[in-house]
PDB file of N, CA and C in Angstrom:
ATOM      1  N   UNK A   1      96.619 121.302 105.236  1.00  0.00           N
ATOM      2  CA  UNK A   1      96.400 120.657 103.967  1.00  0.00           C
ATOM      3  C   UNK A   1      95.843 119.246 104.200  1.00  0.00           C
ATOM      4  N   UNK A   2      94.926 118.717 103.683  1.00  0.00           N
ATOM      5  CA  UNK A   2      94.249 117.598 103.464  1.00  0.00           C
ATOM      6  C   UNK A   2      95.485 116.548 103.168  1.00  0.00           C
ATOM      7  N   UNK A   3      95.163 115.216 103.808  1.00  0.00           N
ATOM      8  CA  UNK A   3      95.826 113.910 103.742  1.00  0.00           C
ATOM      9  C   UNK A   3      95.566 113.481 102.126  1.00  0.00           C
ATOM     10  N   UNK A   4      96.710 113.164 101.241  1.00  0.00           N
ATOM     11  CA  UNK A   4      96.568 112.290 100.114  1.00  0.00           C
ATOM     12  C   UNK A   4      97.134 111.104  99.711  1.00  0.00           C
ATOM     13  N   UNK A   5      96.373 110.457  98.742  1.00  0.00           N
ATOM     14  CA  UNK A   5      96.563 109.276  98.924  1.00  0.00           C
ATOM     15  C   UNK A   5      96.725 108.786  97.286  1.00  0.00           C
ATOM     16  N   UNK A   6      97.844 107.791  97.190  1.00  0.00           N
ATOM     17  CA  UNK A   6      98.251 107.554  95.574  1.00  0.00           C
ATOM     18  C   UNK A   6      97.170 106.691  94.858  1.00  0.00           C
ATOM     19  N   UNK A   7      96.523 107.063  93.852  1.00  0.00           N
ATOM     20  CA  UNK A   7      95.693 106.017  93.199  1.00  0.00           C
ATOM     21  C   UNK A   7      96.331 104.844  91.904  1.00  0.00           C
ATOM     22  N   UNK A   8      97.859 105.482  91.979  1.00  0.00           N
ATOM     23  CA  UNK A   8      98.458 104.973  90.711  1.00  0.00           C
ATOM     24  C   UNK A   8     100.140 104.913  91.350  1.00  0.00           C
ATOM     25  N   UNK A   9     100.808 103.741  90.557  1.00  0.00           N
ATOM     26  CA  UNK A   9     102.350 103.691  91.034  1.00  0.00           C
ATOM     27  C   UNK A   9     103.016 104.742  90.095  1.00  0.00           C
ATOM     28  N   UNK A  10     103.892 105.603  91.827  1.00  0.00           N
ATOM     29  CA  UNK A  10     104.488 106.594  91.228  1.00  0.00           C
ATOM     30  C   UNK A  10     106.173 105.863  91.291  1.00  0.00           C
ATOM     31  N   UNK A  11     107.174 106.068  90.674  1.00  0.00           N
ATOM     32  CA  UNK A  11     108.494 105.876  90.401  1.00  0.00           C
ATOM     33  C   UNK A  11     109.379 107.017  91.532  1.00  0.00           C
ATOM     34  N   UNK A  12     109.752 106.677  92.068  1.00  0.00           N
ATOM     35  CA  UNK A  12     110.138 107.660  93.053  1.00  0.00           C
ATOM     36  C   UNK A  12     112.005 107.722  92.464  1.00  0.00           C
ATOM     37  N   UNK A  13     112.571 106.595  92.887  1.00  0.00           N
ATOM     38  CA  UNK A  13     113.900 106.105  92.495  1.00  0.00           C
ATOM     39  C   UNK A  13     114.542 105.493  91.572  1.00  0.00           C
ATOM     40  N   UNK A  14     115.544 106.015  91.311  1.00  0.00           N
ATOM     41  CA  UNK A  14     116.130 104.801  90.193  1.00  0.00           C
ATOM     42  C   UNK A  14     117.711 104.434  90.637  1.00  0.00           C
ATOM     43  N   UNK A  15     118.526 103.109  90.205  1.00  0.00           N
ATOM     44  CA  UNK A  15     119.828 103.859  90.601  1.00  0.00           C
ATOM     45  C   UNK A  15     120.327 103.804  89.253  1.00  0.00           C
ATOM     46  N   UNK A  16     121.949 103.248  88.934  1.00  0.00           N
ATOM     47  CA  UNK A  16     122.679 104.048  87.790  1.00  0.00           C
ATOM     48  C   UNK A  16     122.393 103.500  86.978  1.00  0.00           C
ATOM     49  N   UNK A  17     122.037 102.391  86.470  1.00  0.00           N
ATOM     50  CA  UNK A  17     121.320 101.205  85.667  1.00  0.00           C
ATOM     51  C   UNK A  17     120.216 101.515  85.384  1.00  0.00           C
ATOM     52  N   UNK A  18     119.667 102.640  85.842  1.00  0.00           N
ATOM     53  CA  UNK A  18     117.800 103.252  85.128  1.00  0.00           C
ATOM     54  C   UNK A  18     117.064 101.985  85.768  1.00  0.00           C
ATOM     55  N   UNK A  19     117.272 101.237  86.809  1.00  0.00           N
ATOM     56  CA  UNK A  19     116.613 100.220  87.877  1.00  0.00           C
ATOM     57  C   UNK A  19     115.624 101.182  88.890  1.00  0.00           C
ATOM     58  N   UNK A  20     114.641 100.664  88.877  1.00  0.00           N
ATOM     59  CA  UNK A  20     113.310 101.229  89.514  1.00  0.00           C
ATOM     60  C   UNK A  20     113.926 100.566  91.447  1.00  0.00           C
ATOM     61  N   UNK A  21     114.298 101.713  92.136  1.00  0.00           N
ATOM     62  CA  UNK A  21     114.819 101.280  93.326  1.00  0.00           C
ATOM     63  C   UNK A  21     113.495 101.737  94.355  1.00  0.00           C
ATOM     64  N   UNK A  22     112.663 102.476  94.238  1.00  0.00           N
ATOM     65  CA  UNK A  22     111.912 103.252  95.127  1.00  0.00           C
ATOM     66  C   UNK A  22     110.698 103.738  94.378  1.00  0.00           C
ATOM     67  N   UNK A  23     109.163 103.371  94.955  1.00  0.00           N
ATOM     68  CA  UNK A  23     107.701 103.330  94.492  1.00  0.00           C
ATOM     69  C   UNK A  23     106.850 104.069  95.355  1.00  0.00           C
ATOM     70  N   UNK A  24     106.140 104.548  95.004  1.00  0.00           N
ATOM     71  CA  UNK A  24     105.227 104.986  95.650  1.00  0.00           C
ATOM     72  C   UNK A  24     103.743 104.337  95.335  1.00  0.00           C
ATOM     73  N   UNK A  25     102.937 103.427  96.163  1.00  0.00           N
ATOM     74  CA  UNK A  25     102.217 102.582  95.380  1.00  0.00           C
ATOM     75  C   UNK A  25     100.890 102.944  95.959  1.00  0.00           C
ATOM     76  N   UNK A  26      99.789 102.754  94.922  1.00  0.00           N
ATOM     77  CA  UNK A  26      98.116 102.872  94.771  1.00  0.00           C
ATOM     78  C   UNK A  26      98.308 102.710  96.823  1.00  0.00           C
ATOM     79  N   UNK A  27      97.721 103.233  97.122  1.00  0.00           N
ATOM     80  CA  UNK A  27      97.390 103.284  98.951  1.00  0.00           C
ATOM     81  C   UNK A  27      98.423 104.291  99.843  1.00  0.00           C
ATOM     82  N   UNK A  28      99.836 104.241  99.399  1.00  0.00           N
ATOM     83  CA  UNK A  28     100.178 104.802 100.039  1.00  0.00           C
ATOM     84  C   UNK A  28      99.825 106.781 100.385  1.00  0.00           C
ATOM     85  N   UNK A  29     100.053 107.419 101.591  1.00  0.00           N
ATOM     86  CA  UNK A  29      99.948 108.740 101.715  1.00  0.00           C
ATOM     87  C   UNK A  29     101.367 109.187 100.641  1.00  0.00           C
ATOM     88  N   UNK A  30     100.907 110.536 100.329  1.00  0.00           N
ATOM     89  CA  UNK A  30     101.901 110.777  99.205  1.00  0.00           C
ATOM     90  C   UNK A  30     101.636 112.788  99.577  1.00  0.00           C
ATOM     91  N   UNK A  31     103.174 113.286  99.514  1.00  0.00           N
ATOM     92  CA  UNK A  31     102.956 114.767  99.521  1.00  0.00           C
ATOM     93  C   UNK A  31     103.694 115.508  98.364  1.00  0.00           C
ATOM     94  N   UNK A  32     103.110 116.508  97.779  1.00  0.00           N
ATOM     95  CA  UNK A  32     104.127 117.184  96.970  1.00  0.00           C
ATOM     96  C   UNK A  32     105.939 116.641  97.268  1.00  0.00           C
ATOM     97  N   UNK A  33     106.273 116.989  98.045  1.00  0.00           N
ATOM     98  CA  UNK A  33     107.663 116.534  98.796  1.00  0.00           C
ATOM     99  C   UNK A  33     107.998 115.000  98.378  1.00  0.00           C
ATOM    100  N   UNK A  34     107.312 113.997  98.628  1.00  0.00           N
ATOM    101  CA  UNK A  34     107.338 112.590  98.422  1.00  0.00           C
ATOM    102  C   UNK A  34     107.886 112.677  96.946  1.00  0.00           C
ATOM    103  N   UNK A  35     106.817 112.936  96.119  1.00  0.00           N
ATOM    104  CA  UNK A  35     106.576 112.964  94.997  1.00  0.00           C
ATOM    105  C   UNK A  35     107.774 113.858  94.128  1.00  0.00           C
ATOM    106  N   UNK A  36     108.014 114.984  94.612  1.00  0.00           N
ATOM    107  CA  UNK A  36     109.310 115.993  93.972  1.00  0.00           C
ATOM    108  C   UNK A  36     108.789 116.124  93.177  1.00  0.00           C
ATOM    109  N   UNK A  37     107.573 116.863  93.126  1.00  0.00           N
ATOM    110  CA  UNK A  37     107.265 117.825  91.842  1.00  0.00           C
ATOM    111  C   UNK A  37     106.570 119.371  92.418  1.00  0.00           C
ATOM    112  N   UNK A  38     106.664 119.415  91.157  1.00  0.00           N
ATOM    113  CA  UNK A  38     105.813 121.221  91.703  1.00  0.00           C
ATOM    114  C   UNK A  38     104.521 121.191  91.922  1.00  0.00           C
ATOM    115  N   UNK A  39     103.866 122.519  92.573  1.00  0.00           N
ATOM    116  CA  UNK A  39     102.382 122.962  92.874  1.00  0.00           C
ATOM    117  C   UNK A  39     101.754 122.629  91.805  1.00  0.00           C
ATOM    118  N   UNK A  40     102.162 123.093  90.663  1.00  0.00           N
ATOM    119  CA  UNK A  40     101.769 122.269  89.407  1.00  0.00           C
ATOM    120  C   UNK A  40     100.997 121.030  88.792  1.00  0.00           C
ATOM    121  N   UNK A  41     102.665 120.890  89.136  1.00  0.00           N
ATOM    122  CA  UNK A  41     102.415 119.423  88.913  1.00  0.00           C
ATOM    123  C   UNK A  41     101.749 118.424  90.019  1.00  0.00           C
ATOM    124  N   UNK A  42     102.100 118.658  91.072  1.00  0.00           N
ATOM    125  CA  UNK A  42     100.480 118.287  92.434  1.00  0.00           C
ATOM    126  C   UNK A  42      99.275 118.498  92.260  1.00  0.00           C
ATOM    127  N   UNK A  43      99.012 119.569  91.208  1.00  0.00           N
ATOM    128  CA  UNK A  43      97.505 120.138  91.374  1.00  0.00           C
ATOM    129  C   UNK A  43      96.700 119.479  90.172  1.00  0.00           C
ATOM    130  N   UNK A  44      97.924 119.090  88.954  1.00  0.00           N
ATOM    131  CA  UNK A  44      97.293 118.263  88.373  1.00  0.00           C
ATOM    132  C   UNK A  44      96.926 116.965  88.544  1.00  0.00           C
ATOM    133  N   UNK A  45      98.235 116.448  89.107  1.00  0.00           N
ATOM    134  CA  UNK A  45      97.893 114.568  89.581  1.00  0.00           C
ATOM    135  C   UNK A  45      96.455 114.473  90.289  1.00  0.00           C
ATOM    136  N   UNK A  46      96.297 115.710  91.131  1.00  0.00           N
ATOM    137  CA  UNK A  46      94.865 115.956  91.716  1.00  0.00           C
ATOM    138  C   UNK A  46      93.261 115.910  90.842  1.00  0.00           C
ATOM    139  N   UNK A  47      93.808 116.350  89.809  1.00  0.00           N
ATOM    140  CA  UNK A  47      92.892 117.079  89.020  1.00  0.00           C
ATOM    141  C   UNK A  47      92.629 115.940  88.330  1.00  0.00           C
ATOM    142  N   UNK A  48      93.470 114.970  87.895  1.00  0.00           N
ATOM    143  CA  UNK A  48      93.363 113.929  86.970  1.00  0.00           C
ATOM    144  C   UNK A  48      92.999 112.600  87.690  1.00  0.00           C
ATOM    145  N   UNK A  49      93.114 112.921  89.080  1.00  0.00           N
ATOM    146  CA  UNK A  49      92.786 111.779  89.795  1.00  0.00           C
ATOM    147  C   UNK A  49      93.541 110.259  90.421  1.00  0.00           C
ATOM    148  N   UNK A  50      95.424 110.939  90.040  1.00  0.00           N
ATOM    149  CA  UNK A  50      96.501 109.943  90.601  1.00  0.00           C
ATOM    150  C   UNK A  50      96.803 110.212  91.761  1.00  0.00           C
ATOM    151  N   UNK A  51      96.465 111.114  92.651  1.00  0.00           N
ATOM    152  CA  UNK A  51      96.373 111.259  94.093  1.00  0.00           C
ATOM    153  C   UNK A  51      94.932 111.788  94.384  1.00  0.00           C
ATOM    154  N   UNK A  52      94.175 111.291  95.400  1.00  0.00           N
ATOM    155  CA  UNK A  52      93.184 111.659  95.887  1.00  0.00           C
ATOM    156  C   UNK A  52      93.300 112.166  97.330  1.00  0.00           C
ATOM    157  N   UNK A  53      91.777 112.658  97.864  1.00  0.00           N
ATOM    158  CA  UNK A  53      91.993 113.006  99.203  1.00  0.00           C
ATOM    159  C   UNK A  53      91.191 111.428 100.145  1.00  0.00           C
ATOM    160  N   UNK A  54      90.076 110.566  99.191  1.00  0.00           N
ATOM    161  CA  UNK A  54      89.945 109.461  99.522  1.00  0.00           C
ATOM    162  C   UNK A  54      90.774 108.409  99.481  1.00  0.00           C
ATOM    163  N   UNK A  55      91.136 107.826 100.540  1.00  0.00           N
ATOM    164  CA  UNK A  55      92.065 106.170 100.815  1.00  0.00           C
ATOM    165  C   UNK A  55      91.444 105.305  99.233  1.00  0.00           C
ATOM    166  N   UNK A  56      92.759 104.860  98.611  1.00  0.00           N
ATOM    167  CA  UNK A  56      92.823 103.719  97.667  1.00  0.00           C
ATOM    168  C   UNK A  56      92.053 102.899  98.675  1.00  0.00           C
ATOM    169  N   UNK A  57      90.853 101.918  97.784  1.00  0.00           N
ATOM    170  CA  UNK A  57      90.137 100.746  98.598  1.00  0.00           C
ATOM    171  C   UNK A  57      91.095  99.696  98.741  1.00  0.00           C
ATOM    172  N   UNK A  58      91.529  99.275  99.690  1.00  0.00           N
ATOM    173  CA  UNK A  58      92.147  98.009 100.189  1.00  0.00           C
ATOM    174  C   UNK A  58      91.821  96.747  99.599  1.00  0.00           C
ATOM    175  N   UNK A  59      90.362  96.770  99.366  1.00  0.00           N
ATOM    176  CA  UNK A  59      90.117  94.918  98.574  1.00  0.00           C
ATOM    177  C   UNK A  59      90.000  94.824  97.047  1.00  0.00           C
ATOM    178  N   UNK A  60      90.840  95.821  96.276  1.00  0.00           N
ATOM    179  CA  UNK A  60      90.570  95.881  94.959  1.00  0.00           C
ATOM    180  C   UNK A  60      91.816  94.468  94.993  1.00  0.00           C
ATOM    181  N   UNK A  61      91.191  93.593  94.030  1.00  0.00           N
ATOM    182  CA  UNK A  61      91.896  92.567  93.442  1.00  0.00           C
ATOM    183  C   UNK A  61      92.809  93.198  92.504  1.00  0.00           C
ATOM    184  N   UNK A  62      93.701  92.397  92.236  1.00  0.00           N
ATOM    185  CA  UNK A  62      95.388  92.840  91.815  1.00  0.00           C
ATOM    186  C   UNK A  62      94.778  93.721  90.396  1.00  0.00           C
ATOM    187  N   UNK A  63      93.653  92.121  89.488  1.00  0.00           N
ATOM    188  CA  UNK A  63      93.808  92.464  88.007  1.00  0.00           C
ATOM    189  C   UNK A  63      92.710  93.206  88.243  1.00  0.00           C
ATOM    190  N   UNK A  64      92.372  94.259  88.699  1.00  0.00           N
ATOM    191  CA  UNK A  64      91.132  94.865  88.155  1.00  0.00           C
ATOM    192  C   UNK A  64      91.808  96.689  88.955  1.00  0.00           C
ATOM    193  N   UNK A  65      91.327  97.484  87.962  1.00  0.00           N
ATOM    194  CA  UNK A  65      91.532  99.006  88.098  1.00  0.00           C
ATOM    195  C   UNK A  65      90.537  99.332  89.138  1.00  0.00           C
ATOM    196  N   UNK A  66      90.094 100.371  89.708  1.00  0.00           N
ATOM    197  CA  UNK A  66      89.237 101.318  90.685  1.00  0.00           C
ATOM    198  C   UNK A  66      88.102 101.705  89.686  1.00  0.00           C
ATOM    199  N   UNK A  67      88.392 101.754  88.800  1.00  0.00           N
ATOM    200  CA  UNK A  67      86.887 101.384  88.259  1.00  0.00           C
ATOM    201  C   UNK A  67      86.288 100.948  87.746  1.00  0.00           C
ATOM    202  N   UNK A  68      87.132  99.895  87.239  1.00  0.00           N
ATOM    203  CA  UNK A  68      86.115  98.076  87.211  1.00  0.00           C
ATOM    204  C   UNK A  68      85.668  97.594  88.421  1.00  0.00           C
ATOM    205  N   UNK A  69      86.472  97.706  89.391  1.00  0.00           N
ATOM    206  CA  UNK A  69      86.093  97.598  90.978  1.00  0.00           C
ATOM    207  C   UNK A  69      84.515  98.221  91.418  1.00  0.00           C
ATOM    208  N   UNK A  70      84.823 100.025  91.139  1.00  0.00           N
ATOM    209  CA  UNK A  70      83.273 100.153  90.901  1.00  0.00           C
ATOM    210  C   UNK A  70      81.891 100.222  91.041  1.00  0.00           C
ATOM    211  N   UNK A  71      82.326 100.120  89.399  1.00  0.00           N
ATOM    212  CA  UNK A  71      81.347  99.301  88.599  1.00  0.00           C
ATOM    213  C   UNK A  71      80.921  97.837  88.986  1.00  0.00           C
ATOM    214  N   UNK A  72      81.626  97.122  89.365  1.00  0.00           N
ATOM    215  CA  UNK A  72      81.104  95.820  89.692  1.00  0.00           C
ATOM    216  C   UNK A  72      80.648  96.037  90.544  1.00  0.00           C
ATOM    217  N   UNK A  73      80.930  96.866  91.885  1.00  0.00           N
ATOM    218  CA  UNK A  73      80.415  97.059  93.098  1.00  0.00           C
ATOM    219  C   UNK A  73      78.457  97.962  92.902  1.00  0.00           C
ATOM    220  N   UNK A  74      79.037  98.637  92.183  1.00  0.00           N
ATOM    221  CA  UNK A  74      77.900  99.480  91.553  1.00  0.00           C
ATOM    222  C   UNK A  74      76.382  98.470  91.228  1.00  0.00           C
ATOM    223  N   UNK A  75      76.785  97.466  90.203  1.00  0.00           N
ATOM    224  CA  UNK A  75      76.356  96.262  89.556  1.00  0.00           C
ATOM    225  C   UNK A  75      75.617  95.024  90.538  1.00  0.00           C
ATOM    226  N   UNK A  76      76.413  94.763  91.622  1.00  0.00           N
ATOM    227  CA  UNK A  76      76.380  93.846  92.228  1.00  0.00           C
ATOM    228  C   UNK A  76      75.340  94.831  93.580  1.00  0.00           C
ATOM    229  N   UNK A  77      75.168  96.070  93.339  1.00  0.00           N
ATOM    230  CA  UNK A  77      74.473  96.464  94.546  1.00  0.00           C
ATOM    231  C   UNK A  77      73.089  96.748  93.694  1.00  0.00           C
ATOM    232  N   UNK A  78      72.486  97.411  92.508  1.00  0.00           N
ATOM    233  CA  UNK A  78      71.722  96.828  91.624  1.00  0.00           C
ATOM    234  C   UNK A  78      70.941  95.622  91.996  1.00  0.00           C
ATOM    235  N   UNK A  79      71.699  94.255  92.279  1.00  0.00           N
ATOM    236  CA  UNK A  79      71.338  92.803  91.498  1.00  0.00           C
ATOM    237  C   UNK A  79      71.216  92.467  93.612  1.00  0.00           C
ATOM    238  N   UNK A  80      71.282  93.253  94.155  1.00  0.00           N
ATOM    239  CA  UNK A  80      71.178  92.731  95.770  1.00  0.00           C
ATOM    240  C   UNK A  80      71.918  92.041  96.760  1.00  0.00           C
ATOM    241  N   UNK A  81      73.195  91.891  95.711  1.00  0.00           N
ATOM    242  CA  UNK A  81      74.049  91.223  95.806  1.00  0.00           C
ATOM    243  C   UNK A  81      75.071  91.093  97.266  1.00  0.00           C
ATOM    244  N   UNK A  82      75.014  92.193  97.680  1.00  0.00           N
ATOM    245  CA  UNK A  82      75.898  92.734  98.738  1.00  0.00           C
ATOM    246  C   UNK A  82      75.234  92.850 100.129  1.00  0.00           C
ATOM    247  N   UNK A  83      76.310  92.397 101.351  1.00  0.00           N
ATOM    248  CA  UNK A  83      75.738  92.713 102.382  1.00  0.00           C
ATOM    249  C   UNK A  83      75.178  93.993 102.457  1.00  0.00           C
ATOM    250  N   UNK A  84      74.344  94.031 103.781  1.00  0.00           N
ATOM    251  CA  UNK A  84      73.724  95.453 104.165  1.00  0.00           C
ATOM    252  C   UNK A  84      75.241  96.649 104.396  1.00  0.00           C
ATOM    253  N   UNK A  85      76.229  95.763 105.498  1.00  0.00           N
ATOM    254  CA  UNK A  85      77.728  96.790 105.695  1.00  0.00           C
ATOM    255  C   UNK A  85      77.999  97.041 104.049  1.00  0.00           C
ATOM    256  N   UNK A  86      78.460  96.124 103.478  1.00  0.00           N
ATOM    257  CA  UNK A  86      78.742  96.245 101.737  1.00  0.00           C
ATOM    258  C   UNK A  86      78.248  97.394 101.205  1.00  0.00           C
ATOM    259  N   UNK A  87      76.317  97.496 100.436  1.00  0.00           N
ATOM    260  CA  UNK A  87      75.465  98.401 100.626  1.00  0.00           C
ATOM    261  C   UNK A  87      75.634  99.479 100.907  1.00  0.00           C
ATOM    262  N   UNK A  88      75.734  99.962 102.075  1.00  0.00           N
ATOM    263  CA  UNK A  88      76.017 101.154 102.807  1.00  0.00           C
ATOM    264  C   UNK A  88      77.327 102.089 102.462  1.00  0.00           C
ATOM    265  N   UNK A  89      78.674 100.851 102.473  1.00  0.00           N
ATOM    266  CA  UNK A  89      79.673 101.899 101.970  1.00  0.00           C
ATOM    267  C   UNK A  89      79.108 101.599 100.179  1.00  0.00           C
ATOM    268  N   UNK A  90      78.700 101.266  99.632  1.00  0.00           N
ATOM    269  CA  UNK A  90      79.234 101.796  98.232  1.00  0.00           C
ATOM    270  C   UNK A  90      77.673 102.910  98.150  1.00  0.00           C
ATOM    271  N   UNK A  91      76.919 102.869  98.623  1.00  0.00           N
ATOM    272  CA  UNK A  91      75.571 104.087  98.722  1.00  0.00           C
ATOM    273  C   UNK A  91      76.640 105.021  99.153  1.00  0.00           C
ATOM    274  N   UNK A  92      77.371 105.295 100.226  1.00  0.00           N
ATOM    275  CA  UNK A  92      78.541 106.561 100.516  1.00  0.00           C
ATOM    276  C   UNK A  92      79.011 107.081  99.161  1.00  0.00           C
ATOM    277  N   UNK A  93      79.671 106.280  99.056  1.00  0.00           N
ATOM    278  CA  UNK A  93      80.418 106.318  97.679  1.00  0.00           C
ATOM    279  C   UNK A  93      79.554 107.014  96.912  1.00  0.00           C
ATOM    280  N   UNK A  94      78.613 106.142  96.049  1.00  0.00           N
ATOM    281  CA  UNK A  94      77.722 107.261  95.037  1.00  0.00           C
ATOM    282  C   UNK A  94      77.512 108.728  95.950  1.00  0.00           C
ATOM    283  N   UNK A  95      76.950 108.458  96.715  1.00  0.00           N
ATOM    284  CA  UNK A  95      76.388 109.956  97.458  1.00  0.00           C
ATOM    285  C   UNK A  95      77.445 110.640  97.613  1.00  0.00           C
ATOM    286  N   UNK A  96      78.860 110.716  98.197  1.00  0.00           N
ATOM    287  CA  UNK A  96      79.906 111.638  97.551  1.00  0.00           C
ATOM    288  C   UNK A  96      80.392 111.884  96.136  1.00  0.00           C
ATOM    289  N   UNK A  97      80.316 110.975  95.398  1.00  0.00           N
ATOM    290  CA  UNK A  97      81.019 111.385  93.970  1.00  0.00           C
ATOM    291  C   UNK A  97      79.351 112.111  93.465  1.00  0.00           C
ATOM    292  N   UNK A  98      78.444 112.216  94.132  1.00  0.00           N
ATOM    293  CA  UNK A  98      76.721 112.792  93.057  1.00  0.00           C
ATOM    294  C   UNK A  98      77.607 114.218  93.894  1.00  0.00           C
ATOM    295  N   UNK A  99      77.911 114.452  95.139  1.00  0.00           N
ATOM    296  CA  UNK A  99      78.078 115.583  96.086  1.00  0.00           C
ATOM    297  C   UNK A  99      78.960 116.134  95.302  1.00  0.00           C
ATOM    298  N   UNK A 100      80.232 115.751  94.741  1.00  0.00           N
ATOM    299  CA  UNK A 100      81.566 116.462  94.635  1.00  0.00           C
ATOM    300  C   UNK A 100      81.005 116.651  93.292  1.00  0.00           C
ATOM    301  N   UNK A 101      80.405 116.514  92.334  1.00  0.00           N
ATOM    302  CA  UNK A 101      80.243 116.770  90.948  1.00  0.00           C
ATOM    303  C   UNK A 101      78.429 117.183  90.609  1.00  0.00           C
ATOM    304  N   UNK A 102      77.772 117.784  91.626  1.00  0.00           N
ATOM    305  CA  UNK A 102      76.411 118.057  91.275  1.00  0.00           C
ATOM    306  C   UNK A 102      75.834 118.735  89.947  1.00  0.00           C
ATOM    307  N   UNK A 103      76.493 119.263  89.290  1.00  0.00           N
ATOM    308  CA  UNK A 103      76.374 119.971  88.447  1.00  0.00           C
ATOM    309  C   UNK A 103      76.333 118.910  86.730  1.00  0.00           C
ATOM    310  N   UNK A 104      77.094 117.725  87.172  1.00  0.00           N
ATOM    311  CA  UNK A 104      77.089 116.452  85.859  1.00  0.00           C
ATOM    312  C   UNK A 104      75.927 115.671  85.837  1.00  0.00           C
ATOM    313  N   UNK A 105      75.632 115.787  85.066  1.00  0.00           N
ATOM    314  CA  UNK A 105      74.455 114.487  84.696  1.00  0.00           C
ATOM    315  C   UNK A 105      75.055 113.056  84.394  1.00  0.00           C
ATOM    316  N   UNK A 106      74.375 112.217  85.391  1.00  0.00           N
ATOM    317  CA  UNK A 106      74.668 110.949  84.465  1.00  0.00           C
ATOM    318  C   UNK A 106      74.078 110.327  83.559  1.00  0.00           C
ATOM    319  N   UNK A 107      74.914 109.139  83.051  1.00  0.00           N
ATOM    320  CA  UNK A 107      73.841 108.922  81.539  1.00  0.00           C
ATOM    321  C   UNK A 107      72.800 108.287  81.419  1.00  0.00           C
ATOM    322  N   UNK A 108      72.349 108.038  82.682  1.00  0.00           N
ATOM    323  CA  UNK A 108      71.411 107.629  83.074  1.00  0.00           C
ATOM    324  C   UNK A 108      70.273 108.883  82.468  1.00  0.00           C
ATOM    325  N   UNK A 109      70.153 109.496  83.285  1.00  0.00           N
ATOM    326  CA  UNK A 109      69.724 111.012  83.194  1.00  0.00           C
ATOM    327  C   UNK A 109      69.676 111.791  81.737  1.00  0.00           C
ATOM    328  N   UNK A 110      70.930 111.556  81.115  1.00  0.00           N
ATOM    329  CA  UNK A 110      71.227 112.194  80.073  1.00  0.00           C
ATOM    330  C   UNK A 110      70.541 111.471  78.631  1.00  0.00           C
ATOM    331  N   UNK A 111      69.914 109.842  78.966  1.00  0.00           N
ATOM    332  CA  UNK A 111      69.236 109.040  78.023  1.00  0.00           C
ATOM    333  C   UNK A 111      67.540 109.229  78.355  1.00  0.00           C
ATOM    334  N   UNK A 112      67.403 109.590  79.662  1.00  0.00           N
ATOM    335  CA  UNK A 112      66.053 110.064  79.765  1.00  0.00           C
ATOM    336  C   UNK A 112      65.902 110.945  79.148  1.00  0.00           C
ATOM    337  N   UNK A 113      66.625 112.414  78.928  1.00  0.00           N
ATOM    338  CA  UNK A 113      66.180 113.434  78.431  1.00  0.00           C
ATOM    339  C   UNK A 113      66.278 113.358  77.213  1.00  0.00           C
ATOM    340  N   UNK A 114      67.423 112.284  76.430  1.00  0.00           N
ATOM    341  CA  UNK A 114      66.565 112.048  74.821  1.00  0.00           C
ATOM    342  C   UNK A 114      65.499 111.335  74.602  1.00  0.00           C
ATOM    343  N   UNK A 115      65.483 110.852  75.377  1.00  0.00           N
ATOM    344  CA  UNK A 115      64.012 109.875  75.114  1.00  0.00           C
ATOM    345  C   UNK A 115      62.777 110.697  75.497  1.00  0.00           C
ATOM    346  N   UNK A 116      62.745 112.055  76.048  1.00  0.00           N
ATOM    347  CA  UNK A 116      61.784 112.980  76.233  1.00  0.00           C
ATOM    348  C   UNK A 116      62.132 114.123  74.688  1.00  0.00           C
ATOM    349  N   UNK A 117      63.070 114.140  74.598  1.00  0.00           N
ATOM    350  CA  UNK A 117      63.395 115.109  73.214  1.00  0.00           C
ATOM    351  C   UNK A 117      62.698 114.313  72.001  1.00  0.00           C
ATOM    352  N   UNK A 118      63.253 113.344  71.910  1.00  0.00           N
ATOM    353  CA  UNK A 118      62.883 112.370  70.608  1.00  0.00           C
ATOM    354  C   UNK A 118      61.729 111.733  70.556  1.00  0.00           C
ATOM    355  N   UNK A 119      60.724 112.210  71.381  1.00  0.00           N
ATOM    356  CA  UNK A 119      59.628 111.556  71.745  1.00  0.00           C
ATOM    357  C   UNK A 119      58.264 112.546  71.145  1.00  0.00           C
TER     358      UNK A 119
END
């Protein structure tokens, strides 16, 4: 089975006071077992995207989500902004998420083809 990894804080513990004693947090590896839920319920956190098989990015700043992160990264590679190392991993990035979902258009794509419809 493939290594996963938490994209979101899971609550693992509590003690008798309903006190949050034990986390499972955005980076850490996480297994059905960790987690104590069912195939189920694993296959959805999967599905929805609170465990992945890609590592949480390490330099996401506290106040910003994974995909304001991004997007800015996205933005800032656009505008030239980024080293060549920089560059390279977030070009990965697009080129796996175009790989794992070939079949979606983006709206990029999806505003060209009205502008060929409506034309």
């Amino acid at each position: 089975m493939a290594k996963h990894y938490a994209w979101t804080t899971f609550v693992t513990g509590r003690n008798d006071y309903g006190q949050v004693t034990e986390t499972i947090k955005p980076g850490d590896s996480v297994t059905q077992e960790k987690l104590g839920v069912s195939e189920e319920e694993y296959q959805e956190l999967l599905d929805v995207g609170a465990i992945r098989e890609e590592a949480y990015p390490k330099d996401i700043p506290n106040d910003m989500s994974p995909v304001e992160y991004y997007t800015a990264q996205d933005v800032a590679l656009e505008r030239g902004e980024l080293s060549d190392k920089e560059a390279e991993a977030v070009m990965k990035r697009q080129a796996k998420q175009v790989e794992e979902a070939p079949n979606e258009e983006t709206p990029v794509e999806e505003a060209k083809k009205a502008e060929v419809v409506s034309s």
